[in-house]
Protein backbone atom coordinates (compact mmCIF):
# COMPACT_ATOMS: atom_id res chain seq x y z
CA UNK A 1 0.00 0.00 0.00
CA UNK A 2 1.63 3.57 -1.56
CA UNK A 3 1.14 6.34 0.99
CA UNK A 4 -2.01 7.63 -1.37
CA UNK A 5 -3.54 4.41 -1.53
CA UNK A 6 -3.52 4.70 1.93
CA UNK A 7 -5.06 8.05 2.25
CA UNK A 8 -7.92 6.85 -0.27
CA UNK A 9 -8.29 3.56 1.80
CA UNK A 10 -8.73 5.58 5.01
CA UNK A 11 -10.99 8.20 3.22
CA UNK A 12 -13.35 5.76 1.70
CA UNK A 13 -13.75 3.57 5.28
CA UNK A 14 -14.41 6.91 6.95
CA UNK A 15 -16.91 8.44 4.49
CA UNK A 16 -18.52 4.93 4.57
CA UNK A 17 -19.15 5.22 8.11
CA UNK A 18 -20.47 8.74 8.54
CA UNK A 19 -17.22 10.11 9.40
CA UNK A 20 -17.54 13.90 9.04
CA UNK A 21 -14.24 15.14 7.01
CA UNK A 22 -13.12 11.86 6.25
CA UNK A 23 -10.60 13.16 3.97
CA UNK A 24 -8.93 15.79 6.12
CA UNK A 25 -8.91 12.70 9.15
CA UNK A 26 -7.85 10.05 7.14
CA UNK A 27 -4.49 12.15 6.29
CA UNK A 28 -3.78 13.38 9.94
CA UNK A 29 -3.65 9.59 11.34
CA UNK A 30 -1.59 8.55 8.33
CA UNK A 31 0.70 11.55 9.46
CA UNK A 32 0.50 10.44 12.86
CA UNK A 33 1.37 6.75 12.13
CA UNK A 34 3.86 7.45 9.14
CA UNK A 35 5.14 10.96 11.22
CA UNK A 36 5.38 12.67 8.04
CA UNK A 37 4.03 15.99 7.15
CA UNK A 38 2.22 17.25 4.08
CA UNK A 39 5.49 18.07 1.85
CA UNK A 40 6.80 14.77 1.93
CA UNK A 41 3.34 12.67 1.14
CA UNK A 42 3.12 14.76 -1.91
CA UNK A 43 6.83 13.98 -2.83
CA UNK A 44 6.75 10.24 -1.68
CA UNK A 45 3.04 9.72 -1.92
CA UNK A 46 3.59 6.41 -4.74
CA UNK A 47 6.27 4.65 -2.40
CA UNK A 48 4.87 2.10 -0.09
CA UNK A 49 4.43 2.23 3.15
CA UNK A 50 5.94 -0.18 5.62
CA UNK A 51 3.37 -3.64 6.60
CA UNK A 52 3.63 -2.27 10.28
CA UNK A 53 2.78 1.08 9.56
CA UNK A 54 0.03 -0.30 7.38
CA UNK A 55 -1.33 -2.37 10.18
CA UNK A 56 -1.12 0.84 12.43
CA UNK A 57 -2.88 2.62 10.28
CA UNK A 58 -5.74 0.29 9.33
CA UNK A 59 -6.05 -0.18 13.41
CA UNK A 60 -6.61 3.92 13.39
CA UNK A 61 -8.64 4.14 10.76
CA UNK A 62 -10.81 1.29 12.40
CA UNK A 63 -10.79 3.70 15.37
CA UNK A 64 -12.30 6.53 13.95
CA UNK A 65 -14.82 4.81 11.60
CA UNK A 66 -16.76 3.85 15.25
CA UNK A 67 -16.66 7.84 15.85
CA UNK A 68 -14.31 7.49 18.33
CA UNK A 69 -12.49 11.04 18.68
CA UNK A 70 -9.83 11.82 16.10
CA UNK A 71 -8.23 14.46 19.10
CA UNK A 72 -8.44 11.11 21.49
CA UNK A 73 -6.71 8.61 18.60
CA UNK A 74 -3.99 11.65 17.90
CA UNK A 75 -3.48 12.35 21.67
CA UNK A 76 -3.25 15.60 21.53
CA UNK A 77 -5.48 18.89 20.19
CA UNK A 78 -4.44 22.53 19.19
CA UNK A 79 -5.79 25.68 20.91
CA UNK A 80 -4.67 29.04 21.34
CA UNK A 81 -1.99 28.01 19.08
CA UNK A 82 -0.72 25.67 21.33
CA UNK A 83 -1.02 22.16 21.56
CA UNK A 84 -2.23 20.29 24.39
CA UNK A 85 -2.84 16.51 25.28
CA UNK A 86 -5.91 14.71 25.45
CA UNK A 87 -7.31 11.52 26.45
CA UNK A 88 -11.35 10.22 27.56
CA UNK A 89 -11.24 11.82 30.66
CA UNK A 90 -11.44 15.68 29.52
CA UNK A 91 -13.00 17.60 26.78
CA UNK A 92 -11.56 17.96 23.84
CA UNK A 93 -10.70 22.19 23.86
CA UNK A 94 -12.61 24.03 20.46
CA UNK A 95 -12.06 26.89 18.94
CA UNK A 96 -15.05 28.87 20.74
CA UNK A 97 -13.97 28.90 24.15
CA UNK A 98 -10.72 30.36 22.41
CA UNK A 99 -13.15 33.45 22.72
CA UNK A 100 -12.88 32.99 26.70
CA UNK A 101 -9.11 33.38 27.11
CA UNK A 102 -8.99 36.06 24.75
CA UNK A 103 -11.45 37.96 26.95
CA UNK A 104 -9.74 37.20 29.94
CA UNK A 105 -6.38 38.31 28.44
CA UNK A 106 -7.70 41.63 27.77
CA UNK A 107 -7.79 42.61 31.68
CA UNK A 108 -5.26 40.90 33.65
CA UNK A 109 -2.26 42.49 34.68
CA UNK A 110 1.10 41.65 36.17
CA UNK A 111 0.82 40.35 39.72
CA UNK A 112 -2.73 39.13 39.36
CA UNK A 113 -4.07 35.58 40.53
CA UNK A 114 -6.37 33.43 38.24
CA UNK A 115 -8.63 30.48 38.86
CA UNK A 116 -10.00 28.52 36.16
CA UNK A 117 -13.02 25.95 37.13
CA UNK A 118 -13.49 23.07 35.78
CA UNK A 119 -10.27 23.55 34.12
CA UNK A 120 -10.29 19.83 32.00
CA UNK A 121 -7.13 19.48 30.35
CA UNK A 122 -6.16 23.34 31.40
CA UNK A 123 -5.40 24.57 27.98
CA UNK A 124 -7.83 27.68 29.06
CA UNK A 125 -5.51 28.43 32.16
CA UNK A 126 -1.91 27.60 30.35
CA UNK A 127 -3.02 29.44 27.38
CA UNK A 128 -3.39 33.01 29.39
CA UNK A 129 -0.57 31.87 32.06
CA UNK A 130 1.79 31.50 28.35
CA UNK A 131 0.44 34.54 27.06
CA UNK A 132 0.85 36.44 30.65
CA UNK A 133 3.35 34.93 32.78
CA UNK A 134 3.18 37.23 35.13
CA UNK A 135 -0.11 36.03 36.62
CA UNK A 136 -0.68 33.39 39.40
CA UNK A 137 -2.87 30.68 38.02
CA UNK A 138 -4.84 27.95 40.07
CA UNK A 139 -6.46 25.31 37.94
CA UNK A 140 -9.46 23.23 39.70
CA UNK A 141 -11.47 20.47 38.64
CA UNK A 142 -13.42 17.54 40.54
CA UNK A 143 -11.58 14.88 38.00
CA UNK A 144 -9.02 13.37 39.04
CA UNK A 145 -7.47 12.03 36.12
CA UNK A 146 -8.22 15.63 34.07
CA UNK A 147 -6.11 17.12 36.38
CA UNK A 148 -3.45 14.57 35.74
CA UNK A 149 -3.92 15.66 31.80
CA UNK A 150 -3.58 19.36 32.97
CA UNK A 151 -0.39 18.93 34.79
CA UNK A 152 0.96 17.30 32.04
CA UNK A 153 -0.13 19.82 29.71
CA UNK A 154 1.50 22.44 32.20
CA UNK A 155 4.41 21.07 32.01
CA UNK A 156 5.07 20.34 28.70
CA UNK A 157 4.66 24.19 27.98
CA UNK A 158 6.70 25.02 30.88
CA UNK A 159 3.62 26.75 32.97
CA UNK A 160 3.68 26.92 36.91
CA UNK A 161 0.41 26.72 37.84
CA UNK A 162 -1.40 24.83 41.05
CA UNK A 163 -3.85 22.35 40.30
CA UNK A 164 -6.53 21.55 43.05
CA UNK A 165 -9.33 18.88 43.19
CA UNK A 166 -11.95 20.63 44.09
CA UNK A 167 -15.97 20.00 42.95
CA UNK A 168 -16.32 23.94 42.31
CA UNK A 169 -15.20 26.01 45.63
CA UNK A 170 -15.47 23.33 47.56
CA UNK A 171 -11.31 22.98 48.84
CA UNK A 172 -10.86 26.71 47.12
CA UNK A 173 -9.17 28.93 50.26
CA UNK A 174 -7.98 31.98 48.46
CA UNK A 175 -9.17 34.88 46.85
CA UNK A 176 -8.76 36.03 43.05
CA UNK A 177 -8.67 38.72 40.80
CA UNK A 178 -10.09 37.04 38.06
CA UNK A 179 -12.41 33.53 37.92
CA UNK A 180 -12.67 31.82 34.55
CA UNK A 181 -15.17 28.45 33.59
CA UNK A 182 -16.00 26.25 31.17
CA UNK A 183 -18.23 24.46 33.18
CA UNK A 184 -20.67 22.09 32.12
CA UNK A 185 -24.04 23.73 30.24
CA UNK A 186 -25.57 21.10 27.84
CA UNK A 187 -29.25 20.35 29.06
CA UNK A 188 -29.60 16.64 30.14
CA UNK A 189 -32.09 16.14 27.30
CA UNK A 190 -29.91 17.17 25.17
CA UNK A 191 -27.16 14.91 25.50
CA UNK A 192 -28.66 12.13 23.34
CA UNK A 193 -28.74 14.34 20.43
CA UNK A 194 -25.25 15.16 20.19
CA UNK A 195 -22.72 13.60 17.22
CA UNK A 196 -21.60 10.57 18.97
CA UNK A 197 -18.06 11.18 18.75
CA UNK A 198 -19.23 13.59 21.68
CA UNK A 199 -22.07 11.88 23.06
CA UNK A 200 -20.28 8.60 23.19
CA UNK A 201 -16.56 9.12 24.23
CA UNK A 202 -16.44 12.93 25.67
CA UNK A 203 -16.80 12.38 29.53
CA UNK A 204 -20.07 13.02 30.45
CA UNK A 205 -19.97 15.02 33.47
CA UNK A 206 -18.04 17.76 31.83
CA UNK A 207 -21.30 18.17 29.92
CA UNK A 208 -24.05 17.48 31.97
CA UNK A 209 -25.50 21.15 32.91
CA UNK A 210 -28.88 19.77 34.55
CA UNK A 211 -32.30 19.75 33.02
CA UNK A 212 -31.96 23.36 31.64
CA UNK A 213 -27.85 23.46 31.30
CA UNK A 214 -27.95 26.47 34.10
CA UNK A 215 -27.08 24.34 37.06
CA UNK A 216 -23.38 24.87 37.20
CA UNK A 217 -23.78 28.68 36.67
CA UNK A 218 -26.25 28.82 39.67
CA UNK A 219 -23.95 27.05 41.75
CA UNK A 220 -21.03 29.56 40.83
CA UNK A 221 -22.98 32.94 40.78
CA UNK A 222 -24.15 31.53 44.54
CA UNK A 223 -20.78 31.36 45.62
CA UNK A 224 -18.24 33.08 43.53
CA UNK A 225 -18.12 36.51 45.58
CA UNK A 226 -16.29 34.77 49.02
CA UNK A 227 -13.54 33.75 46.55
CA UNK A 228 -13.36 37.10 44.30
CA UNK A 229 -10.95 40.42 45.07
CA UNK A 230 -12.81 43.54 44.92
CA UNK A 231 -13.86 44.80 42.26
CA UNK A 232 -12.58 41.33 40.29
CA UNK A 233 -13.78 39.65 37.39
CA UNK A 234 -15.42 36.68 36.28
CA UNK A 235 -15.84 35.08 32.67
CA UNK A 236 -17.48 32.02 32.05
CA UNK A 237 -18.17 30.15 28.57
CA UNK A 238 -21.53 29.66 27.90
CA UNK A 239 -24.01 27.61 24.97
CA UNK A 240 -25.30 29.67 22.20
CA UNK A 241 -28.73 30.58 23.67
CA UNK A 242 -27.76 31.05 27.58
CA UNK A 243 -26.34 34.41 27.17
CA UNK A 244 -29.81 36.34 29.28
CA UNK A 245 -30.46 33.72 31.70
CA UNK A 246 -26.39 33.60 33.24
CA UNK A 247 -26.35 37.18 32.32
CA UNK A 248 -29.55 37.73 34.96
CA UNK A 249 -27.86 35.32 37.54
CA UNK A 250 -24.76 37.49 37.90
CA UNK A 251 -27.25 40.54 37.70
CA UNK A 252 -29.00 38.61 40.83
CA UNK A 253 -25.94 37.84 42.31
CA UNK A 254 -24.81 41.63 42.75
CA UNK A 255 -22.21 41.74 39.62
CA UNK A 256 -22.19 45.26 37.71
CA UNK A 257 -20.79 46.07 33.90
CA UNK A 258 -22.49 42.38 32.97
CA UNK A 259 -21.88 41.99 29.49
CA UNK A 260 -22.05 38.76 26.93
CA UNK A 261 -19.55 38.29 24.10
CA UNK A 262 -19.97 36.98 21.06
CA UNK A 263 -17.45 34.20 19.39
CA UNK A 264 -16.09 34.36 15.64
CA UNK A 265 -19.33 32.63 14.78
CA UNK A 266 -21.25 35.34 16.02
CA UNK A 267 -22.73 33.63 18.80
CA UNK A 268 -23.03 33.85 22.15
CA UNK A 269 -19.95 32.66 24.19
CA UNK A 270 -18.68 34.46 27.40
CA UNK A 271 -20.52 36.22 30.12
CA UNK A 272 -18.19 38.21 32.03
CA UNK A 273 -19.15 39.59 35.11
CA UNK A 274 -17.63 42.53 37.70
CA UNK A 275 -17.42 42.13 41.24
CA UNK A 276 -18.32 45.43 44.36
């Protein structure tokens, strides 16, 4: 098998199975099995492969046609320019919540501490702790194994951050400047309806937002004050359509200068928040 034949075999088992971009997946895991990039395929793309890069292939591609993940088969996932590892046990960063660090990175300053919730594999904390080095950065999550992901992440782009178990503020004992989530917001009845690449091999409790996806951003406009600064921020992600109802939680829960941002999609993303 020639490195194109190998492409088209991968292609036409992914398209077969309802693979979205079939193409575009079937060449990254031949360049993650071959570890070639795009220059030499289209130099070398008539020479054969080797049999055991064949068999690793046809194993990937085998992968991917059941929908499992291609960020989970790769291992790792690019955000913020960066890349960061990923396994099962945490979401797989997108694009939109790139919207969220960007927002964030607009106000901090040197000397500042940051806590991220539910902070997965922590590319939303790294990415503004690489981008602003200056800052203090805690990283929680109620996962055990995410965190492990996060501290790996952390390390691999050289970040000093703390990383706390913690099921919200529940073993938070300091104050911040700034508080950043991406906590869970999908409705419950929702979940069945997602692409099964999410449905069926994201971890579910990093979805789960309770029957109306709000009940993470109850819990946190409740509580979020005893572990604020004055006059501190808070940003969290949100779905498309939950911009008014967090935006009239924080309003509830005393914040001023509440404001929701859109993402390069044009849809609702962050509400940020500002604290007395």
């Amino acid at each position: 098998m020639t490195y194109r034949e190998a492409v088209e075999f991968g292609t036409k088992c992914l398209t077969d199975a309802g693979v979205p971009d079939a193409a575009l997946d079937a060449w990254y895991l031949l360049q993650m099995v071959c570890r070639i990039e795009r220059s030499y395929y289209y130099v070398h793309g008539e020479e054969d492969i080797t049999q055991d890069a064949q068999k690793e292939y046809e194993i990937a591609v085998q992968k991917r046609a059941e929908h499992i993940p291609l960020q989970y088969i790769i291992g790792e996932q690019e955000f913020m320019g960066l890349r960061f590892k990923v396994n099962s046990n945490v979401l797989i960063p997108r694009q939109d919540t790139e919207t969220l660090v960007e927002q964030v990175l607009k106000i901090v300053k040197p000397g500042m501490k940051v806590l991220d919730l539910c902070t997965g594999s922590g590319c939303v904390l790294i990415s503004v702790l690489k981008n602003a080095p200056e800052l203090t950065g805690v990283g929680s999550d109620i996962s055990k194994t995410a965190l492990l992901v996060a501290k790996e992440n952390a390390k691999m782009h050289e970040v000093d951050a703390d990383w706390i178990r913690s099921d919200l503020f529940d073993n938070i004992t300091e104050t911040f400047d700034v508080i950043m989530a991406n906590p869970p917001y999908i409705p419950t009845g929702e979940i069945l309806s997602l692409m099964p690449e999410v449905r069926d091999f994201e971890p579910e409790n990093a979805l789960d937002g309770g029957a109306d996806g709000l009940d993470f951003y109850r819990k946190i406009a409740g509580q979020v004050k005893d572990y604020l600064n004055p006059g501190g921020y808070v940003y969290m992600e949100i779905g498309y359509d939950q911009g008014e109802a967090v935006s009239e939680l924080m309003r509830n829960a005393g914040f001023t200068e509440v404001e929701v941002i859109k993402d390069l999609a044009r849809n609702d993303r962050v509400v940020k928040g500002k604290g007395n």
